[in-house]
PDB file of N, CA and C in Angstrom:
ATOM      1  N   UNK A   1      75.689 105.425  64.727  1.00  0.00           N
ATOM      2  CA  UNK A   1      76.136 106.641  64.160  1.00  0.00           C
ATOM      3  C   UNK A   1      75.737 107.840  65.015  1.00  0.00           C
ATOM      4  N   UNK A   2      74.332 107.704  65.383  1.00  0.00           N
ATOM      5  CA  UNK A   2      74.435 108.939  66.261  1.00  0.00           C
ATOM      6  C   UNK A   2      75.214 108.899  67.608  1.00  0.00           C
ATOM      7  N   UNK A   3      75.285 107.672  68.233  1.00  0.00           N
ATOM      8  CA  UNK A   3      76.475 107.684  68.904  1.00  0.00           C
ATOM      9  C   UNK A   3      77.815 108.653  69.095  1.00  0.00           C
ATOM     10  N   UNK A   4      78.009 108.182  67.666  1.00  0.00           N
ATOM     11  CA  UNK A   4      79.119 108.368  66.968  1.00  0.00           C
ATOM     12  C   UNK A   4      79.296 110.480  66.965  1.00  0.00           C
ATOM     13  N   UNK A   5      78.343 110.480  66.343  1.00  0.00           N
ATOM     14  CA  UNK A   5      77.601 111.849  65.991  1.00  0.00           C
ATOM     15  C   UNK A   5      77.727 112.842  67.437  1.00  0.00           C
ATOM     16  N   UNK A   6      76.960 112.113  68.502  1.00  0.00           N
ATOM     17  CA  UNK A   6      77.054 112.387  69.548  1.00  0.00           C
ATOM     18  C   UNK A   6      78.186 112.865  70.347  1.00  0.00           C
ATOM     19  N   UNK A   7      79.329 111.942  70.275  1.00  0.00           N
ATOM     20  CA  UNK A   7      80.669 111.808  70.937  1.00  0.00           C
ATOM     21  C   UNK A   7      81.080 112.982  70.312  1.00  0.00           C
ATOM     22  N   UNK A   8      81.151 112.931  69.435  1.00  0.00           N
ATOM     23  CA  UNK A   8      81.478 113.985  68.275  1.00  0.00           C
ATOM     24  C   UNK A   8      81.232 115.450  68.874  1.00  0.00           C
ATOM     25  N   UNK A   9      80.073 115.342  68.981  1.00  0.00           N
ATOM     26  CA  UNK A   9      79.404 116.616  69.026  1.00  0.00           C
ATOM     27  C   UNK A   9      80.183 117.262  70.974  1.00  0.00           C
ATOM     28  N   UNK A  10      80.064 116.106  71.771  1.00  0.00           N
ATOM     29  CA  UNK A  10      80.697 116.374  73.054  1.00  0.00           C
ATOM     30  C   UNK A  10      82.582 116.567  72.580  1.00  0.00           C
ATOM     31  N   UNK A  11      82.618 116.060  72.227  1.00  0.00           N
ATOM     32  CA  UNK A  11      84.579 116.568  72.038  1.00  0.00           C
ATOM     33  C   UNK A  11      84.711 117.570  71.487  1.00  0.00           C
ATOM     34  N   UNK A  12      84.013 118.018  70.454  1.00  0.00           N
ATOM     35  CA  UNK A  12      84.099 118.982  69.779  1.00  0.00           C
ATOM     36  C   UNK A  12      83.718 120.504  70.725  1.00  0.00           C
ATOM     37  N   UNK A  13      82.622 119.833  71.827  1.00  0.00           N
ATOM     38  CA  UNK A  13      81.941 121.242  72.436  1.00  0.00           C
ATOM     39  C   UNK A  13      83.204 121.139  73.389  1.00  0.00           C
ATOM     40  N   UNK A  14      83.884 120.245  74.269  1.00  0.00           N
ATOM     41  CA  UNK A  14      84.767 120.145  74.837  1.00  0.00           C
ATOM     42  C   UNK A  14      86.470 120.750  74.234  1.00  0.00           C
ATOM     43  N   UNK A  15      86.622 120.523  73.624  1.00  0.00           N
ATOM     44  CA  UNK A  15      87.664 121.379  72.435  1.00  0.00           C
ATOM     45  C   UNK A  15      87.507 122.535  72.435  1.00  0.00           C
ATOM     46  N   UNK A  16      86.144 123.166  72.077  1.00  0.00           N
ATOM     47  CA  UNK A  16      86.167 124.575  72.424  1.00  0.00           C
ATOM     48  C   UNK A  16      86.204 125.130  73.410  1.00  0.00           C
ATOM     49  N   UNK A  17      85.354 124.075  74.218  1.00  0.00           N
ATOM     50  CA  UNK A  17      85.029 124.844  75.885  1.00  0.00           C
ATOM     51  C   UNK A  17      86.094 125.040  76.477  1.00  0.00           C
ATOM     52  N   UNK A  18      87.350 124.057  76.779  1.00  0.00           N
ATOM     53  CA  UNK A  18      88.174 123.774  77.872  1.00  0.00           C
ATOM     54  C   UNK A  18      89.451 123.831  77.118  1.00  0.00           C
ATOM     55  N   UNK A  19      89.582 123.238  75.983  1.00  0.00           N
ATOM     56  CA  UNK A  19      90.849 122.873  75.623  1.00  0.00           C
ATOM     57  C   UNK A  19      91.535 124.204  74.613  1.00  0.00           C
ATOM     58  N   UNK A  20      90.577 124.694  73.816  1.00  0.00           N
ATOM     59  CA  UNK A  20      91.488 125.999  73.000  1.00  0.00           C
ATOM     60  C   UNK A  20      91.311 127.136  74.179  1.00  0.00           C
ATOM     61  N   UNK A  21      90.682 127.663  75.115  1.00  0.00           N
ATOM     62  CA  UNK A  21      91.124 128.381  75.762  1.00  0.00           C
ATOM     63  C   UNK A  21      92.575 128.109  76.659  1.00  0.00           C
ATOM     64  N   UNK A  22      92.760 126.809  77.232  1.00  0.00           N
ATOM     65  CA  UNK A  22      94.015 126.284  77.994  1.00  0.00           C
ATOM     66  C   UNK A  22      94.596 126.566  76.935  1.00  0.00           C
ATOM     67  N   UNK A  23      94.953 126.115  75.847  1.00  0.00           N
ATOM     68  CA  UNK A  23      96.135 126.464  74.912  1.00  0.00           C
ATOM     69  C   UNK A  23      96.138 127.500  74.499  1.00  0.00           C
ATOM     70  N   UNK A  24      95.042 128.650  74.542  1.00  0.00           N
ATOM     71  CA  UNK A  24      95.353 129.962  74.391  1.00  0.00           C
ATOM     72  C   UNK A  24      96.396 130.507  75.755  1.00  0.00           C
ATOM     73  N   UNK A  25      95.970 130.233  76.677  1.00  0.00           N
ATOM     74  CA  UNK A  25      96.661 130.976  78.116  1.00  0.00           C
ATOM     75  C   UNK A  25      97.826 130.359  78.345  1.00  0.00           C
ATOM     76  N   UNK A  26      97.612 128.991  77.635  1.00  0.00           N
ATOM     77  CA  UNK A  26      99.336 128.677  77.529  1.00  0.00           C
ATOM     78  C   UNK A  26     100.058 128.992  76.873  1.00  0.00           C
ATOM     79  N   UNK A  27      99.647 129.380  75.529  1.00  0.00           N
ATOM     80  CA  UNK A  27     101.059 130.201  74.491  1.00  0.00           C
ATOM     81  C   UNK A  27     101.028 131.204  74.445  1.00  0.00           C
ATOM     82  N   UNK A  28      99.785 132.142  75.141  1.00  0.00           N
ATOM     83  CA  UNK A  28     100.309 133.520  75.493  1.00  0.00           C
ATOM     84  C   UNK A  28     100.944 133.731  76.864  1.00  0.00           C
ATOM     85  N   UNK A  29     101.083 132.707  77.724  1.00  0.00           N
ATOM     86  CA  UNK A  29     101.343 132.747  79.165  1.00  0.00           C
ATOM     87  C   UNK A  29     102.678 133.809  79.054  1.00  0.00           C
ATOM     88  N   UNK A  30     103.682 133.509  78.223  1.00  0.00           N
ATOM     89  CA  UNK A  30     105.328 134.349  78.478  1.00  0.00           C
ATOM     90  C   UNK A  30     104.566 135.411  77.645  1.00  0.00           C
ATOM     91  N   UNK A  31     104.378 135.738  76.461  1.00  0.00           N
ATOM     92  CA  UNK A  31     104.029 136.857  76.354  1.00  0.00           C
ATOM     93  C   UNK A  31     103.444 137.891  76.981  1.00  0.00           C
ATOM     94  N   UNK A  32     102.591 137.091  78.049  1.00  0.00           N
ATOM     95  CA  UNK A  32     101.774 138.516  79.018  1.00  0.00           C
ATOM     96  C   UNK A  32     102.592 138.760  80.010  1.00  0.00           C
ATOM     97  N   UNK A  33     104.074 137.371  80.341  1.00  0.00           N
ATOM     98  CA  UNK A  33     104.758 137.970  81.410  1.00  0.00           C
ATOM     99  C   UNK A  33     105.534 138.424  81.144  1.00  0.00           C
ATOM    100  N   UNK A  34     106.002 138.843  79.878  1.00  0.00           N
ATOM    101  CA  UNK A  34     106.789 139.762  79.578  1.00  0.00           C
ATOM    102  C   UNK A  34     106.277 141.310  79.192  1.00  0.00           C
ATOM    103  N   UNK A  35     105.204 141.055  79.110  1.00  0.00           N
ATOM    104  CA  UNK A  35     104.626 142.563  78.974  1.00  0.00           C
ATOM    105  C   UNK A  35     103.813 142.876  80.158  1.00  0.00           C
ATOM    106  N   UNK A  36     103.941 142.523  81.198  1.00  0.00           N
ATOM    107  CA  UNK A  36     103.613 142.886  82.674  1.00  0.00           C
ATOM    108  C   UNK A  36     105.091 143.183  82.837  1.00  0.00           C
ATOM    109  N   UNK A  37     106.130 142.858  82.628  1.00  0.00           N
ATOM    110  CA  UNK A  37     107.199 143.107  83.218  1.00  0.00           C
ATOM    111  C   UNK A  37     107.961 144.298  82.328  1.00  0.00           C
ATOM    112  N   UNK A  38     107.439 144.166  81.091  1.00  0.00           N
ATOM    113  CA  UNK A  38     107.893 145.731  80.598  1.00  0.00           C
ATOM    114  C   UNK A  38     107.151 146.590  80.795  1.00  0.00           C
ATOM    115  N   UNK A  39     105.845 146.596  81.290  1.00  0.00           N
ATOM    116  CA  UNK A  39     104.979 147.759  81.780  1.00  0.00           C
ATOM    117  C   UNK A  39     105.740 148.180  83.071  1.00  0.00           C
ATOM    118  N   UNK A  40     106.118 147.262  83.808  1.00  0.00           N
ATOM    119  CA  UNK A  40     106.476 147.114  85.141  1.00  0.00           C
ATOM    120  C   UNK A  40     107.795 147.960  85.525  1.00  0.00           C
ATOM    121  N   UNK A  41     108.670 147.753  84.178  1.00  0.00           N
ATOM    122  CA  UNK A  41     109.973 148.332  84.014  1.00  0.00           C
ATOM    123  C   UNK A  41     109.724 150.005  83.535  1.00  0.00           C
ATOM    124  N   UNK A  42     108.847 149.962  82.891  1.00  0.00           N
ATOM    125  CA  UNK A  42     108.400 151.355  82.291  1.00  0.00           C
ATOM    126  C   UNK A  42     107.650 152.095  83.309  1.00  0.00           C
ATOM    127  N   UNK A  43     107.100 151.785  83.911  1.00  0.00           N
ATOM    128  CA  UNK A  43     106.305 152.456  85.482  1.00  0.00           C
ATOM    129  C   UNK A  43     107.526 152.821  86.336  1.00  0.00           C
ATOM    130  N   UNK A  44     108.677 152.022  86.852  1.00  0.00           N
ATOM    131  CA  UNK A  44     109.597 152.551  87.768  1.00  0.00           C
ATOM    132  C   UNK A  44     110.623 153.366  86.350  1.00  0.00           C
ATOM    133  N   UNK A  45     110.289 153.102  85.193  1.00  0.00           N
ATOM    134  CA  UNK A  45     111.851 154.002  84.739  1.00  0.00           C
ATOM    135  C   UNK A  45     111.072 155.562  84.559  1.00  0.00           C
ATOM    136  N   UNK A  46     109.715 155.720  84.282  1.00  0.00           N
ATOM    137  CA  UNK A  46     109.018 156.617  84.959  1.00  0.00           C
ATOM    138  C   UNK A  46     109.175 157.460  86.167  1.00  0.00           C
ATOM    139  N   UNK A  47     109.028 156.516  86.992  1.00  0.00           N
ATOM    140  CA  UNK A  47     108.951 156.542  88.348  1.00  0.00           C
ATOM    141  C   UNK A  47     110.462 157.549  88.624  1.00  0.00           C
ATOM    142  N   UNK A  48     111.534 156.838  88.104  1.00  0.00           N
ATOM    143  CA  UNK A  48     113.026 157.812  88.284  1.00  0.00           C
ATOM    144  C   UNK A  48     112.662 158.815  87.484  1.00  0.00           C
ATOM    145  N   UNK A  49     112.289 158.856  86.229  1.00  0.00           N
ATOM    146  CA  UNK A  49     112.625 160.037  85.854  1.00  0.00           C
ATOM    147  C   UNK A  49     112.168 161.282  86.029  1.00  0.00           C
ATOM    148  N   UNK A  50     110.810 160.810  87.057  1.00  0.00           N
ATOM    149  CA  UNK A  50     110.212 161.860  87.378  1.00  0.00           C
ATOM    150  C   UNK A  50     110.653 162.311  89.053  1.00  0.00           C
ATOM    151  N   UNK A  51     111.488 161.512  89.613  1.00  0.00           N
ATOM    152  CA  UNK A  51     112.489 161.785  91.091  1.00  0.00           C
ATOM    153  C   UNK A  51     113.829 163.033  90.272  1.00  0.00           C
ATOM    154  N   UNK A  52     114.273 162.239  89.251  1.00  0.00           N
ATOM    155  CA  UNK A  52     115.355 162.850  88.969  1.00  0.00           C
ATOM    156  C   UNK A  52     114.570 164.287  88.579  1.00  0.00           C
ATOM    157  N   UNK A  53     114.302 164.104  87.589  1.00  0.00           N
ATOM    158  CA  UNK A  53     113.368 165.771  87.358  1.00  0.00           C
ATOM    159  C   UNK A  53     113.302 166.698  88.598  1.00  0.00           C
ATOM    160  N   UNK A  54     112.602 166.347  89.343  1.00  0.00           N
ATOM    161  CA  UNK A  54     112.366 166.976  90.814  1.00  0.00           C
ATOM    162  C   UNK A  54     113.720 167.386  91.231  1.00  0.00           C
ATOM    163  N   UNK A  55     114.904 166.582  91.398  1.00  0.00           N
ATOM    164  CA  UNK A  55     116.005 166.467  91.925  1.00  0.00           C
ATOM    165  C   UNK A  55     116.950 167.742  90.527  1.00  0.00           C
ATOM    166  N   UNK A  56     116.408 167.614  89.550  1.00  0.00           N
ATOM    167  CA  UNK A  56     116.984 168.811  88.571  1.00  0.00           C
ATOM    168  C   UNK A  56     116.280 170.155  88.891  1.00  0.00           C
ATOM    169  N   UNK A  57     114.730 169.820  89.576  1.00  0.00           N
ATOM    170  CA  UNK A  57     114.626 171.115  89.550  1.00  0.00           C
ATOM    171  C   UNK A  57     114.741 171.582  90.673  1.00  0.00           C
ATOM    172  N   UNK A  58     115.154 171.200  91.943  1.00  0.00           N
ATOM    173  CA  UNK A  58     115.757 171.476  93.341  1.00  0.00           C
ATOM    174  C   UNK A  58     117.040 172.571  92.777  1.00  0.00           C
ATOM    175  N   UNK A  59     117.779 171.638  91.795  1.00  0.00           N
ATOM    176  CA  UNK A  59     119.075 171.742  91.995  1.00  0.00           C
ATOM    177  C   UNK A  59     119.380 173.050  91.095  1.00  0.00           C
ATOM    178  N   UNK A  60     118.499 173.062  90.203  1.00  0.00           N
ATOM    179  CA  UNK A  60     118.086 174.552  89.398  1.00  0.00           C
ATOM    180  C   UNK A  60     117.850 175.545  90.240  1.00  0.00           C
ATOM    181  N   UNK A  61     116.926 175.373  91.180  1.00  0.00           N
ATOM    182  CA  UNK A  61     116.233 176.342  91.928  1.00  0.00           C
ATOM    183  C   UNK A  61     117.388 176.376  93.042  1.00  0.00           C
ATOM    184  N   UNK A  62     118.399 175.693  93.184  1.00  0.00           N
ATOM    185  CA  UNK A  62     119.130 176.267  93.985  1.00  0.00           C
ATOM    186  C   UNK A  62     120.074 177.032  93.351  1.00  0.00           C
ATOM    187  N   UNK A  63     120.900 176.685  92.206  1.00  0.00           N
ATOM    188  CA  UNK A  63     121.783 177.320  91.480  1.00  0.00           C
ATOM    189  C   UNK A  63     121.473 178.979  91.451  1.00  0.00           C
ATOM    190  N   UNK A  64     120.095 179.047  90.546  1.00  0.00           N
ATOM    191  CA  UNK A  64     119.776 180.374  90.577  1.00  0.00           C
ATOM    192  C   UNK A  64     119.786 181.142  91.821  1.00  0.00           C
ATOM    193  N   UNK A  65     119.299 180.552  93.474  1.00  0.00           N
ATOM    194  CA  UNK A  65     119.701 181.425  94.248  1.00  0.00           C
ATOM    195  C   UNK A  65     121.100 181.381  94.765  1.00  0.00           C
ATOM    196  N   UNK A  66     122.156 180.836  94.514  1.00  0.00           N
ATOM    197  CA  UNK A  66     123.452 180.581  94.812  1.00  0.00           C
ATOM    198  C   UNK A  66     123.798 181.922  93.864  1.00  0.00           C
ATOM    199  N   UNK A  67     123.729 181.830  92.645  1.00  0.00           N
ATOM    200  CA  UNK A  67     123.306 183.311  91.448  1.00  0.00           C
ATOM    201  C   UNK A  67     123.221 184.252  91.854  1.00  0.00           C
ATOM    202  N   UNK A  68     122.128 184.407  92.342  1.00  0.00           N
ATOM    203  CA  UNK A  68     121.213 185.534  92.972  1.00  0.00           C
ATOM    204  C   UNK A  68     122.045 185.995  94.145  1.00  0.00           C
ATOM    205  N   UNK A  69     122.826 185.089  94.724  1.00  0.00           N
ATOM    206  CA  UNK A  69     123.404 185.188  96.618  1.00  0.00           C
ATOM    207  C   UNK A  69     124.745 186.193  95.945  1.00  0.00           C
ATOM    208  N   UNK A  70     125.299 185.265  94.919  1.00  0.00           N
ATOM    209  CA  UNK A  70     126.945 185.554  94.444  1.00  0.00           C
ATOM    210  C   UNK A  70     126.692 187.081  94.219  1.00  0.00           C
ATOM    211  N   UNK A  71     125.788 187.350  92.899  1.00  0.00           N
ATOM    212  CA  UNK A  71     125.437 188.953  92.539  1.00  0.00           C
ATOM    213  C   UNK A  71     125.645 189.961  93.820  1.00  0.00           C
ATOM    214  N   UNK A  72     124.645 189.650  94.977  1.00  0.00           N
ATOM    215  CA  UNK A  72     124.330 190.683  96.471  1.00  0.00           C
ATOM    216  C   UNK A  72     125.883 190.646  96.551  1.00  0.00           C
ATOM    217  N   UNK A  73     126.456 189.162  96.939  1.00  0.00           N
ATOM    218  CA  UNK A  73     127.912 189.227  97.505  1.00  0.00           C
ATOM    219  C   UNK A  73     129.022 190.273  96.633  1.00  0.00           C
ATOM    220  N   UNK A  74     128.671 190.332  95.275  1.00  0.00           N
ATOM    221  CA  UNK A  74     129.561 191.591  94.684  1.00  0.00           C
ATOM    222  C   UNK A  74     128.988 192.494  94.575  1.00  0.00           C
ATOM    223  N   UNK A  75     127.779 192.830  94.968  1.00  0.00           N
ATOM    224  CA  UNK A  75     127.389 194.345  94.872  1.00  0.00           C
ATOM    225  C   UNK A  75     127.803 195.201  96.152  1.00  0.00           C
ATOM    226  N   UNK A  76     127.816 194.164  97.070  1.00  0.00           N
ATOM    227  CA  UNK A  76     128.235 194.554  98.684  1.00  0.00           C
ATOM    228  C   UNK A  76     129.503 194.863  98.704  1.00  0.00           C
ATOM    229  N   UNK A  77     130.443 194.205  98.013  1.00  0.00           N
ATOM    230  CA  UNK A  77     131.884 194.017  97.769  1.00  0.00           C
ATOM    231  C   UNK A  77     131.811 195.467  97.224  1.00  0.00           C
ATOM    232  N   UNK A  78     131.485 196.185  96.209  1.00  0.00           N
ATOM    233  CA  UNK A  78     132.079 196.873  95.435  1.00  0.00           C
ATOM    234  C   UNK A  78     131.095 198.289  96.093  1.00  0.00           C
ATOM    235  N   UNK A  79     130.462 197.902  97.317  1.00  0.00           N
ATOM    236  CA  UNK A  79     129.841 198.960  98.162  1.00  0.00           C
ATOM    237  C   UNK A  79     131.290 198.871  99.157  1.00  0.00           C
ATOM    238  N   UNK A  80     131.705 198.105  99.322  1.00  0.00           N
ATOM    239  CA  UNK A  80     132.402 198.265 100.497  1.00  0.00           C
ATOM    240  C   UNK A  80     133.885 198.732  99.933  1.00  0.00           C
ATOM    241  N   UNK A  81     134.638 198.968  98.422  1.00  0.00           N
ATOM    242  CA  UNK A  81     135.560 199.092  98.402  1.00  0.00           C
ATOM    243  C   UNK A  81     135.251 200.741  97.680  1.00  0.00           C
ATOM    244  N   UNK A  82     133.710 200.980  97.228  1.00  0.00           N
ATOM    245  CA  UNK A  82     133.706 202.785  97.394  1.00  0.00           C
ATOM    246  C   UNK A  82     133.866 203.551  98.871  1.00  0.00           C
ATOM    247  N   UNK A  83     133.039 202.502  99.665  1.00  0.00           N
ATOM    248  CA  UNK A  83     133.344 202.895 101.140  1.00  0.00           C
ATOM    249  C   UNK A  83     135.299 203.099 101.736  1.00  0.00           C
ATOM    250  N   UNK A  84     135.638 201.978 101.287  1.00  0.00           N
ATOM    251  CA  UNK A  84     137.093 202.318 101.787  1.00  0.00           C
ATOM    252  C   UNK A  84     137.838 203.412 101.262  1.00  0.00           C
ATOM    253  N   UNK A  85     137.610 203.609  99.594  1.00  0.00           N
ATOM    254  CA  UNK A  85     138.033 204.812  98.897  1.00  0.00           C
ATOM    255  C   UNK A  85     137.385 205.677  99.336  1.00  0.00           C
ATOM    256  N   UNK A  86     136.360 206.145 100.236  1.00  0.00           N
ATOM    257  CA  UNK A  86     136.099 208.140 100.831  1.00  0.00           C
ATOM    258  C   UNK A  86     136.422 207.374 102.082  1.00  0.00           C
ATOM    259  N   UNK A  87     136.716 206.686 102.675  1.00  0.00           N
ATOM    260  CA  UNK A  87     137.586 206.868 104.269  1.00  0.00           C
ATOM    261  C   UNK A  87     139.035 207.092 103.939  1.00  0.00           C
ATOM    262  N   UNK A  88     139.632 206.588 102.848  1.00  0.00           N
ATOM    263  CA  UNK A  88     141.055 206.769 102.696  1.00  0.00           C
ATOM    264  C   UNK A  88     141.010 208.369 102.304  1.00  0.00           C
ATOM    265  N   UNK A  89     140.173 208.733 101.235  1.00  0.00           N
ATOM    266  CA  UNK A  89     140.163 210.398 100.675  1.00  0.00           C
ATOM    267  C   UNK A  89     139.890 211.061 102.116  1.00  0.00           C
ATOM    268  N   UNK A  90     139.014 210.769 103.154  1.00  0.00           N
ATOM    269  CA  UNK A  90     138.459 211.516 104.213  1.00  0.00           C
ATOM    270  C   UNK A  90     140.024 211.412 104.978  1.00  0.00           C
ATOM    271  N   UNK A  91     140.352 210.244 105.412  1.00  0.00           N
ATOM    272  CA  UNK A  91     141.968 210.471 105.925  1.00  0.00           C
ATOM    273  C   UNK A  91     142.997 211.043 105.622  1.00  0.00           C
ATOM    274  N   UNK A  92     142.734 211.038 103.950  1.00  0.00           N
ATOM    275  CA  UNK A  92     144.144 211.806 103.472  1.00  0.00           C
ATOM    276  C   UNK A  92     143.756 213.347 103.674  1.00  0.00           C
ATOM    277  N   UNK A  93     142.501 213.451 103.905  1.00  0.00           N
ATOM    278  CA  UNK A  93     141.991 215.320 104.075  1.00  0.00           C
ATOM    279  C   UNK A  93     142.583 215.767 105.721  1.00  0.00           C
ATOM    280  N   UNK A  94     141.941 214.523 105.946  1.00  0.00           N
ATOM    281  CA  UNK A  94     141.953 214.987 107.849  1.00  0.00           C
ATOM    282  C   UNK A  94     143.498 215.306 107.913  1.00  0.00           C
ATOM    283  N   UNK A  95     144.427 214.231 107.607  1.00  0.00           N
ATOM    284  CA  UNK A  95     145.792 214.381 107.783  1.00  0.00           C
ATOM    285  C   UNK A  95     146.439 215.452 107.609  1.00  0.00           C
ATOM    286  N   UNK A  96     145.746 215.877 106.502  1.00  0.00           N
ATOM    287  CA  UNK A  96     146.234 217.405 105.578  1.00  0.00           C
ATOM    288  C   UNK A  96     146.185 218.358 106.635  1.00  0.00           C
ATOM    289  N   UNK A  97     144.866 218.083 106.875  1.00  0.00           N
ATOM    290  CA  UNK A  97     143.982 219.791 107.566  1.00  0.00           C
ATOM    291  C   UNK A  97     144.576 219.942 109.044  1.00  0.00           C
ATOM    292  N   UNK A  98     145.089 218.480 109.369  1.00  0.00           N
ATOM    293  CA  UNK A  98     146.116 218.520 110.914  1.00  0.00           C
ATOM    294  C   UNK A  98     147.093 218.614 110.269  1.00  0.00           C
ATOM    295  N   UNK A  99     148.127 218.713 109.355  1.00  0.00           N
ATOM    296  CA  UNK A  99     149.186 219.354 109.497  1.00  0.00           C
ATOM    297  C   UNK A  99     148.975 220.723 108.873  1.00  0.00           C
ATOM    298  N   UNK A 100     148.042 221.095 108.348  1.00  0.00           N
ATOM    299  CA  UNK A 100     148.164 222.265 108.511  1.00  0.00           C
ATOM    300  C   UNK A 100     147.887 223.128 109.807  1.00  0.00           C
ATOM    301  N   UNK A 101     146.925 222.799 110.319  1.00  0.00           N
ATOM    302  CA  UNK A 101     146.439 223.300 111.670  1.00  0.00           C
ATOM    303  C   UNK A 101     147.545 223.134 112.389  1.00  0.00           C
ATOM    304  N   UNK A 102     148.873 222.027 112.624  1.00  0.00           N
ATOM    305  CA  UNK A 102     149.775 222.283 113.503  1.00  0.00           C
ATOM    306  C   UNK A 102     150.778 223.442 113.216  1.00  0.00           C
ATOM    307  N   UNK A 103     150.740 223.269 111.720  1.00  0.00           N
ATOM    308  CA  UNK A 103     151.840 224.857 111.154  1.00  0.00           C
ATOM    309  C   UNK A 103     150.942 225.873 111.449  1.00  0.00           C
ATOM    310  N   UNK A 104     149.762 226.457 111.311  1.00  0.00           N
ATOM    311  CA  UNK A 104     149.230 227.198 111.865  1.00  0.00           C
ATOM    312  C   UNK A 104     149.184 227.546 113.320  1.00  0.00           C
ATOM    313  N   UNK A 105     149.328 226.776 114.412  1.00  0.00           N
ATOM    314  CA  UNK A 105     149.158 227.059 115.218  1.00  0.00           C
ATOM    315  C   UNK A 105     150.759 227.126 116.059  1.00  0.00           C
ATOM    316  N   UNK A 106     151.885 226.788 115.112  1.00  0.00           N
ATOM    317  CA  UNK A 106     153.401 226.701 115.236  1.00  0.00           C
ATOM    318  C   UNK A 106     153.674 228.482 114.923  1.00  0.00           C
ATOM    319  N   UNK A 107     152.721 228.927 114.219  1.00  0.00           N
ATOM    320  CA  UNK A 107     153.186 230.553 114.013  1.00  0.00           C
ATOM    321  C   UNK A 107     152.258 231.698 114.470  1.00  0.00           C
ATOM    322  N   UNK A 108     151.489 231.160 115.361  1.00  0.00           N
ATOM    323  CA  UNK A 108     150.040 231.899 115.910  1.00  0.00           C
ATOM    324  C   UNK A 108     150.974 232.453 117.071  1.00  0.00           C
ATOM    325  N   UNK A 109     150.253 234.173 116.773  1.00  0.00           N
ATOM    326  CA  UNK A 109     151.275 235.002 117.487  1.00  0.00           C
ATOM    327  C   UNK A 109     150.296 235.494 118.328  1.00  0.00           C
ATOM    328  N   UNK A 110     150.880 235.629 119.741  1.00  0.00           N
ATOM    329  CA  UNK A 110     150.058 235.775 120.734  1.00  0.00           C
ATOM    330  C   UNK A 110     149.796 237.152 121.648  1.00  0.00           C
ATOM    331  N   UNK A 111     150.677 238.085 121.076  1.00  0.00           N
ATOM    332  CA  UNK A 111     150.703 239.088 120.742  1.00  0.00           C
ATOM    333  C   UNK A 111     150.636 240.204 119.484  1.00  0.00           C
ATOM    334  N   UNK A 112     149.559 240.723 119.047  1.00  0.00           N
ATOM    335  CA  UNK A 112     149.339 241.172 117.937  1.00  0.00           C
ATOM    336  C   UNK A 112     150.033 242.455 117.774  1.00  0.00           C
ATOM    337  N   UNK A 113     150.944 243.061 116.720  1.00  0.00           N
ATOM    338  CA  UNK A 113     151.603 244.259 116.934  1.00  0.00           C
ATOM    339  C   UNK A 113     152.186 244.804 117.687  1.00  0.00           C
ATOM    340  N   UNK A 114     153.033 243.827 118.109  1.00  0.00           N
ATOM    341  CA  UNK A 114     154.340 243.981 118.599  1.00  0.00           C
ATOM    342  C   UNK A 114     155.601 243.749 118.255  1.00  0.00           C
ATOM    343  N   UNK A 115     156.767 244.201 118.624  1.00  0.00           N
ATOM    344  CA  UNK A 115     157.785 243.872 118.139  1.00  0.00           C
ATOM    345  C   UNK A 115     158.091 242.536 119.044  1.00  0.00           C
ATOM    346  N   UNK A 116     157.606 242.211 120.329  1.00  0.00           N
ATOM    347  CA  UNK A 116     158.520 240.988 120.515  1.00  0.00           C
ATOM    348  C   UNK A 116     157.586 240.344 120.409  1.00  0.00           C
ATOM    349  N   UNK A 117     156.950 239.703 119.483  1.00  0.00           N
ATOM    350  CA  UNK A 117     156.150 238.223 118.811  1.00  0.00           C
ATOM    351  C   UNK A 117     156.499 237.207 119.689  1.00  0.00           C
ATOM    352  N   UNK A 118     155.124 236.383 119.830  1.00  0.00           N
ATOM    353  CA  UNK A 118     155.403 235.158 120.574  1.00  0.00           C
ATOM    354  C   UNK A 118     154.742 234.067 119.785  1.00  0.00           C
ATOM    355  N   UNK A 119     155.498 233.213 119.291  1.00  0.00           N
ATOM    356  CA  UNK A 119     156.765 233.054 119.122  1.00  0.00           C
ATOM    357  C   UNK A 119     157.255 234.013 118.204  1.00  0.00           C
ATOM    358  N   UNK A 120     158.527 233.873 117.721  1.00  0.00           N
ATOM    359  CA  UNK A 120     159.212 235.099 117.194  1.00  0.00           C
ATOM    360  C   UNK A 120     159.196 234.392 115.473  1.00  0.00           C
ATOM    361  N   UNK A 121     158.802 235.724 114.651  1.00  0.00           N
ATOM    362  CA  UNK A 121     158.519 235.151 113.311  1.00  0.00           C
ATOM    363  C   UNK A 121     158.579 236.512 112.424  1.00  0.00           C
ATOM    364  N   UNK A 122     159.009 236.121 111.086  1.00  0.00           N
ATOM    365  CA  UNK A 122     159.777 236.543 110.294  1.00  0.00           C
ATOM    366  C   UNK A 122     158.596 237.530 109.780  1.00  0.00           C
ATOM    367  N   UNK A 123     157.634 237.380 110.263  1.00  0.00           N
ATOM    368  CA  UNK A 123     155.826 238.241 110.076  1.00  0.00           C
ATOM    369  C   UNK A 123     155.942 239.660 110.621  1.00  0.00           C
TER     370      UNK A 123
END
């Protein structure tokens, strides 16, 4: 019996020692490789979303100065079409003030108080 007792006592320490840990690591074996592999999946879907982020905020930070560029480009625009309106007003003056200056100078008498005027005018 103590034999018996004995054997006993070795299978039993053996059962615990060797054999319920192997059958622990064996029926959790897929479970841990599936949760290494969804950690694994969750680290790179991470991994993008924090590229893409970056890549949104490039693309933000460019928009706003594309924004910022467009605004200058119509403020310049609408500098440059007050500019064309006083060169056209300055031309339509100049034009004026030369035809008047040519009628003026079409009746500029070159003799003052005389009867024969040069040129001859109804003055």
């Amino acid at each position: 019996m103590t034999t018996l007792s004995r054997l006993s006592n070795v299978i039993g320490g053996f059962v615990t020692a060797v054999l319920i840990p192997v059958a622990g690591y064996w029926g959790y074996r897929e479970y841990n490789k599936r949760k290494a592999a969804a950690e694994a999946k969750k680290a790179e879907a991470d991994n993008i979303t924090q590229y893409a982020a970056e890549w949104k905020e490039l693309y933000e930070k460019k928009e706003r100065r594309v924004g910022e560029l467009d605004a200058k480009i119509d403020s310049l625009y609408e500098k440059i079409d007050e500019y064309r309106g006083r060169v056209r007003e300055l031309t339509e003056k100049n034009t004026e003030l030369m035809i008047k200056n040519n009628a003026l100078e079409f009746r500029k008498c070159n003799k003052h108080g005389c009867s024969d005027r040069e040129p001859p005018s109804e003055f």
